[in-house]
Protein backbone atom coordinates (compact mmCIF):
# COMPACT_ATOMS: atom_id res chain seq x y z
CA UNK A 1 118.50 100.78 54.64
CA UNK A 2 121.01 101.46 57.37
CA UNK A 3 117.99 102.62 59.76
CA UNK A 4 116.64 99.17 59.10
CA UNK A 5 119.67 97.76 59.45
CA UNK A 6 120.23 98.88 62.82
CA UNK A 7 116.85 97.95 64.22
CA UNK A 8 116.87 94.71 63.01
CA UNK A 9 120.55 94.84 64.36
CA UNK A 10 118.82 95.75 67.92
CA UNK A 11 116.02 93.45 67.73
CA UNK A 12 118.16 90.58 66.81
CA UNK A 13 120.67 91.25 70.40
CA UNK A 14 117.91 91.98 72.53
CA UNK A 15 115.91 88.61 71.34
CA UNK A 16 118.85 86.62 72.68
CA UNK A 17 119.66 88.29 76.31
CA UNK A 18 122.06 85.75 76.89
CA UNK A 19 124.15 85.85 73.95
CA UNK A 20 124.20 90.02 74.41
CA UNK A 21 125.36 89.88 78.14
CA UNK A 22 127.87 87.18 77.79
CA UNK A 23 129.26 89.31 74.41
CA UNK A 24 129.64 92.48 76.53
CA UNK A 25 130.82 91.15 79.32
CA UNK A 26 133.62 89.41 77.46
CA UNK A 27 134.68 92.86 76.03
CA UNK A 28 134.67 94.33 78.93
CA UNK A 29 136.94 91.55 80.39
CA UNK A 30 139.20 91.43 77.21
CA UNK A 31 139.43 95.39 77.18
CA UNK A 32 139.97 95.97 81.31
CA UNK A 33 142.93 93.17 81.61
CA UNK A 34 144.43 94.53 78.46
CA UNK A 35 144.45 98.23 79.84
CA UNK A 36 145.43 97.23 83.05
CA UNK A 37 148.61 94.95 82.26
CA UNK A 38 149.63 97.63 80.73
CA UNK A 39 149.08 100.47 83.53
CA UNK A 40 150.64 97.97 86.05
CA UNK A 41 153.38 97.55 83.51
CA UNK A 42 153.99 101.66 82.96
CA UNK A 43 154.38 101.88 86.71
CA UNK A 44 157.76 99.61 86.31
CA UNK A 45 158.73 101.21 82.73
CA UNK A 46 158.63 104.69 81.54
CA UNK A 47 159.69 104.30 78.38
CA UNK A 48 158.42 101.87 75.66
CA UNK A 49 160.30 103.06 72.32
CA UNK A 50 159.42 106.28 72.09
CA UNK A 51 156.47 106.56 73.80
CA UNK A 52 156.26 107.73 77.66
CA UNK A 53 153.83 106.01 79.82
CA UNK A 54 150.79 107.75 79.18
CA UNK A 55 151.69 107.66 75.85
CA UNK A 56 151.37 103.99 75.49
CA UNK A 57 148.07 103.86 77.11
CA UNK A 58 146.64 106.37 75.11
CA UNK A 59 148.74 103.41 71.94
CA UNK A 60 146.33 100.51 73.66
CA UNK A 61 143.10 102.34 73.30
CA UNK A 62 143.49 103.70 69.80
CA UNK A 63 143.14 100.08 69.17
CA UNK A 64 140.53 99.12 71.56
CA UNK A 65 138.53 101.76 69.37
CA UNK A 66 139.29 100.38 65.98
CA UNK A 67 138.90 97.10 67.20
CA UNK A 68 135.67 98.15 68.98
CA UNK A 69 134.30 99.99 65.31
CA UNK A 70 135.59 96.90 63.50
CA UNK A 71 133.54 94.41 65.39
CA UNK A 72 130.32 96.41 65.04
CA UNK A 73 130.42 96.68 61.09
CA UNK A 74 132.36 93.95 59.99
CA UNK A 75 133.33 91.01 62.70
CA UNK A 76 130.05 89.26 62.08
CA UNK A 77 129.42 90.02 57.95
CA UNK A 78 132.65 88.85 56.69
CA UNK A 79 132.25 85.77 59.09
CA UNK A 80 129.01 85.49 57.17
CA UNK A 81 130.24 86.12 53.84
CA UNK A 82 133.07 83.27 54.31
CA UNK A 83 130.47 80.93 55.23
CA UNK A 84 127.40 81.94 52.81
CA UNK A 85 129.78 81.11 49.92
CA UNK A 86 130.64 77.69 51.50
CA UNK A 87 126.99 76.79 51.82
CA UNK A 88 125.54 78.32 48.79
CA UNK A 89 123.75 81.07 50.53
CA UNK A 90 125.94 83.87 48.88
CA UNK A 91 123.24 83.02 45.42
CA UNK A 92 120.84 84.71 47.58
CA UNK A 93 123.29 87.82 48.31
CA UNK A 94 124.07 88.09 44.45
CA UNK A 95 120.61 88.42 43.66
CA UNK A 96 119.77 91.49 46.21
CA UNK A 97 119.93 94.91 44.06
CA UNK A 98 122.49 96.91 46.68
CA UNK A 99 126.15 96.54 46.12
CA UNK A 100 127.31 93.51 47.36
CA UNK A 101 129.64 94.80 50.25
CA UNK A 102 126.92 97.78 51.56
CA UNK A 103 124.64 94.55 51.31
CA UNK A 104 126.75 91.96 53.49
CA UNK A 105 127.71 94.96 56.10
CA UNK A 106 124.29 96.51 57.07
CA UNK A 107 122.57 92.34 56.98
CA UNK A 108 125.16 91.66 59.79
CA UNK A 109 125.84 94.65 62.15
CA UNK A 110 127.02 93.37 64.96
CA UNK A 111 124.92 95.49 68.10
CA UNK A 112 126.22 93.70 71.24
CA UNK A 113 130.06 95.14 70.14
CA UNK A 114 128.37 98.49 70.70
CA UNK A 115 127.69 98.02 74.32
CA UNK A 116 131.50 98.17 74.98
CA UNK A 117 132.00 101.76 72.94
CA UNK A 118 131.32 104.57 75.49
CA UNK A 119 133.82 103.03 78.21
CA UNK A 120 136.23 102.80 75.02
CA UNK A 121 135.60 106.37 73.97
CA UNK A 122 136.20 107.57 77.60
CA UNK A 123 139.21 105.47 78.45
CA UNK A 124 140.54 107.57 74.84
CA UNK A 125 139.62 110.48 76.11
CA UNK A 126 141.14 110.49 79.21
CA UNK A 127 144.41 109.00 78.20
CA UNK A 128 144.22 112.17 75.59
CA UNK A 129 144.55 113.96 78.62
CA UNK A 130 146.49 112.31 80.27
CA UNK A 131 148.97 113.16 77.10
CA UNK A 132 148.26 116.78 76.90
CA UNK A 133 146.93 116.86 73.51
CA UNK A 134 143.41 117.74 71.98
CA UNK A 135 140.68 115.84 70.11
CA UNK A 136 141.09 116.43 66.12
CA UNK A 137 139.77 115.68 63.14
CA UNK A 138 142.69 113.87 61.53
CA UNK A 139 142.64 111.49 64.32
CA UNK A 140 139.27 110.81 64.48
CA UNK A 141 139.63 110.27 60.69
CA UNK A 142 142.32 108.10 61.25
CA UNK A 143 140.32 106.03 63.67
CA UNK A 144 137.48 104.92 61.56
CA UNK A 145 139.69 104.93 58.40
CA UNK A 146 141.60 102.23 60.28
CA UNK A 147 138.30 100.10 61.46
CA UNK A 148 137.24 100.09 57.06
CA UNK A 149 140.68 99.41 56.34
CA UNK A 150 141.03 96.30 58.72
CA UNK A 151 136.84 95.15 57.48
CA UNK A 152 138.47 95.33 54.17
CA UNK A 153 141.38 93.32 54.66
CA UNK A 154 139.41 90.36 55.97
CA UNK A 155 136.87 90.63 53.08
CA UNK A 156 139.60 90.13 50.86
CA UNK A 157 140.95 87.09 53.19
CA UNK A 158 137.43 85.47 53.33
CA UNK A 159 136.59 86.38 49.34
CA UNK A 160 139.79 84.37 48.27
CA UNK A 161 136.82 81.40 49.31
CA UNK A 162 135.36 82.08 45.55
CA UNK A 163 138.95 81.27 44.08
CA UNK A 164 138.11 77.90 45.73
CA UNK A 165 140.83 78.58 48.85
CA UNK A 166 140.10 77.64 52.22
CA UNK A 167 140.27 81.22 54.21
CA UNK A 168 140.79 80.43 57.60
CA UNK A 169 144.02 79.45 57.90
CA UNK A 170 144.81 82.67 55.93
CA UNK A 171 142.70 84.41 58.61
CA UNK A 172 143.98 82.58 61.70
CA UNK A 173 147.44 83.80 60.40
CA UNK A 174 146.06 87.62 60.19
CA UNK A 175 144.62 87.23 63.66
CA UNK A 176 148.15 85.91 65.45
CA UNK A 177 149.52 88.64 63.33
CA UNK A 178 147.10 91.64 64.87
CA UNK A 179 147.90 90.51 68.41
CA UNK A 180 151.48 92.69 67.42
CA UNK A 181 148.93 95.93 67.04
CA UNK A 182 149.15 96.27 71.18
CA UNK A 183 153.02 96.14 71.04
CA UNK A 184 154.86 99.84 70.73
CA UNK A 185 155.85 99.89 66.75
CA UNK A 186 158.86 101.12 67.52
CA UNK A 187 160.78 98.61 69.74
CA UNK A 188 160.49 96.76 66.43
CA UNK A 189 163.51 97.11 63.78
CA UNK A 190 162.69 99.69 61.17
CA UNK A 191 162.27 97.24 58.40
CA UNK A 192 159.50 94.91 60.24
CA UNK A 193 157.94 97.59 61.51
CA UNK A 194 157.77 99.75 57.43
CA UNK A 195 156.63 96.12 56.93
CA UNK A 196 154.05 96.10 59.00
CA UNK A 197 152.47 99.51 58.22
CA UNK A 198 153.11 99.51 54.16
CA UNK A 199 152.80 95.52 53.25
CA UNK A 200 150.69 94.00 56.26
CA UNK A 201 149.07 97.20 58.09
CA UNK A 202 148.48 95.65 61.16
CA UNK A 203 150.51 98.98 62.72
CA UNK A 204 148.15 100.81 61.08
CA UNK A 205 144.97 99.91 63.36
CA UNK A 206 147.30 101.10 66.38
CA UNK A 207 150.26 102.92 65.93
CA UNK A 208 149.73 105.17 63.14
CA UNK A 209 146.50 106.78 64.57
CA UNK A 210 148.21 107.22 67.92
CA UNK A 211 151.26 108.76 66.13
CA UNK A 212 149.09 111.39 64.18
CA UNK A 213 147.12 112.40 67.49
CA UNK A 214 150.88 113.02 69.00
CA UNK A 215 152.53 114.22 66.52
CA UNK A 216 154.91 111.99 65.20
CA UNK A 217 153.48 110.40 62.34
CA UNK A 218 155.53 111.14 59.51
CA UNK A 219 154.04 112.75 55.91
CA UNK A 220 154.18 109.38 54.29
CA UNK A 221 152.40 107.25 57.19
CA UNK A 222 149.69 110.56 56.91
CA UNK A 223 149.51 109.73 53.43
CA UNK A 224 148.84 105.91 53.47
CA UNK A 225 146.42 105.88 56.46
CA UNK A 226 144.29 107.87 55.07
CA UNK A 227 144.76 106.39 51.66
CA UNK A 228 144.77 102.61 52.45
CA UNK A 229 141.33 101.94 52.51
CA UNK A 230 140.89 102.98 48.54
CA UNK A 231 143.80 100.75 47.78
CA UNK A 232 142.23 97.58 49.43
CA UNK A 233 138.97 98.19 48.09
CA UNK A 234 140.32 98.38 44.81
CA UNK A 235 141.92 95.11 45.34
CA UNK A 236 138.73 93.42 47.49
CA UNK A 237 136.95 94.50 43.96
CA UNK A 238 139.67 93.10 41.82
CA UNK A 239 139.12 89.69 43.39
CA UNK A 240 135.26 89.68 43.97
CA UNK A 241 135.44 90.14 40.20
CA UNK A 242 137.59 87.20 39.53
CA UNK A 243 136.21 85.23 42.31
CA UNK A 244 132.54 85.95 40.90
CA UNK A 245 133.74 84.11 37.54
CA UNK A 246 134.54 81.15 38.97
CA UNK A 247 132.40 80.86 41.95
CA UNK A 248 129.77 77.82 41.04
CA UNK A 249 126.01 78.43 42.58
CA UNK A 250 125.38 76.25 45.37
CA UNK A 251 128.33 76.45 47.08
CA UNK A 252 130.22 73.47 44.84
CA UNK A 253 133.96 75.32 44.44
């Protein structure tokens, strides 16, 4: 299913050329100012927190990548799911025999987001070197445990639509809230910043995976990146189940 997932993915992008080029190239936009505001600003600061220069770059493109992962896997489906149970097309997604998340993921890959990961992977790279430190499994673990984690919390902000809740202002509120991601975590006081990696983990789709990569990620920030992801599928599950009992066919909530 996931090969056919990916070529329908692929014949979907290329059938509308326009919608592909304009989707890259607004990446690419998004991604290059991003990078370089923050060069431009590391030649005026040295220090953010306790991060050097080249440190903080190397911060700004952990994120680009889970970011960059997210989009691909989740940006469009939980768009989709959000809207299918608003219309009543989420009947037709109940009655599919695949688990309902695998389902709603491989439907809606999102292929043009793809276009923008090899100049994400090598801006990574190089600001790895720029830092001195090697490629390793933990972080690369840490990376794509971070892209599930952040699909999963907006599943459980769009599913809270089968409670009969209107999701988007929850989700416009998550979205101010992950423009914080780019800043350094640690200019923030301790307690927003535990906050924001233990109750709201928008630190951990930036900071923490830097942190491990460098070295300064402590035992229990190890712990609940890598751990996360179980928790908030446990809870998406919790509420698809309630939602499921209430949700009315046809969309009426």
């Amino acid at each position: 299913m996931l090969i056919e997932s990916v070529k329908f993915s692929i014949k979907k992008a290329i059938q509308y050329r326009a919608n592909l080029i304009s989707w890259f190239l607004a990446d690419l936009s998004l991604y290059t100012a991003i990078f370089l505001g923050y060069y431009l600003l590391t030649q005026r600061i040295t220090v953010f927190g306790d991060y050097r220069r080249e440190q903080i770059l190397f911060y700004i493109t952990c994120f680009f990548l889970v970011n960059n992962i997210y989009a691909i896997f989740f940006a469009e489906a939980v768009s989709k799911f959000g809207q299918s149970v608003l219309t009543g097309y989420f009947d037709f997604d109940l009655l599919k025999p695949q688990p309902l998340i695998k389902y709603i993921v491989l439907k809606n890959l999102n292929f043009p987001a793809a276009l923008s990961t090899p100049l994400l992977i090598f801006l990574n790279i190089y600001c790895l070197k720029l830092c001195g430190i090697k490629l390793t499994i933990p972080y690369i673990i840490s990376i794509f445990s971070a892209s599930i984690l952040m699909g999963l919390l907006f599943f459980i902000v769009y599913s809270f639509t089968l409670l009969g809740l209107r999701s988007e202002a929850i989700s416009a509120i998550v979205l101010q809230l992950l423009t914080m991601a780019e800043k350094p975590d640690t200019v923030f006081p301790k307690i927003l910043r535990n906050l924001l990696i233990y109750a709201i983990p928008i630190f951990l789709f930036s900071a923490i995976p830097a942190r491990i990569a460098l070295g300064k990620s402590s035992i229990y920030e190890n712990i609940w990146c890598y751990l996360s992801p179980l928790l908030y599928y446990l809870v998406l599950k919790i509420i698809l189940c309630q939602g499921l009992k209430k949700y009315q066919s046809g969309g009426e909530l």
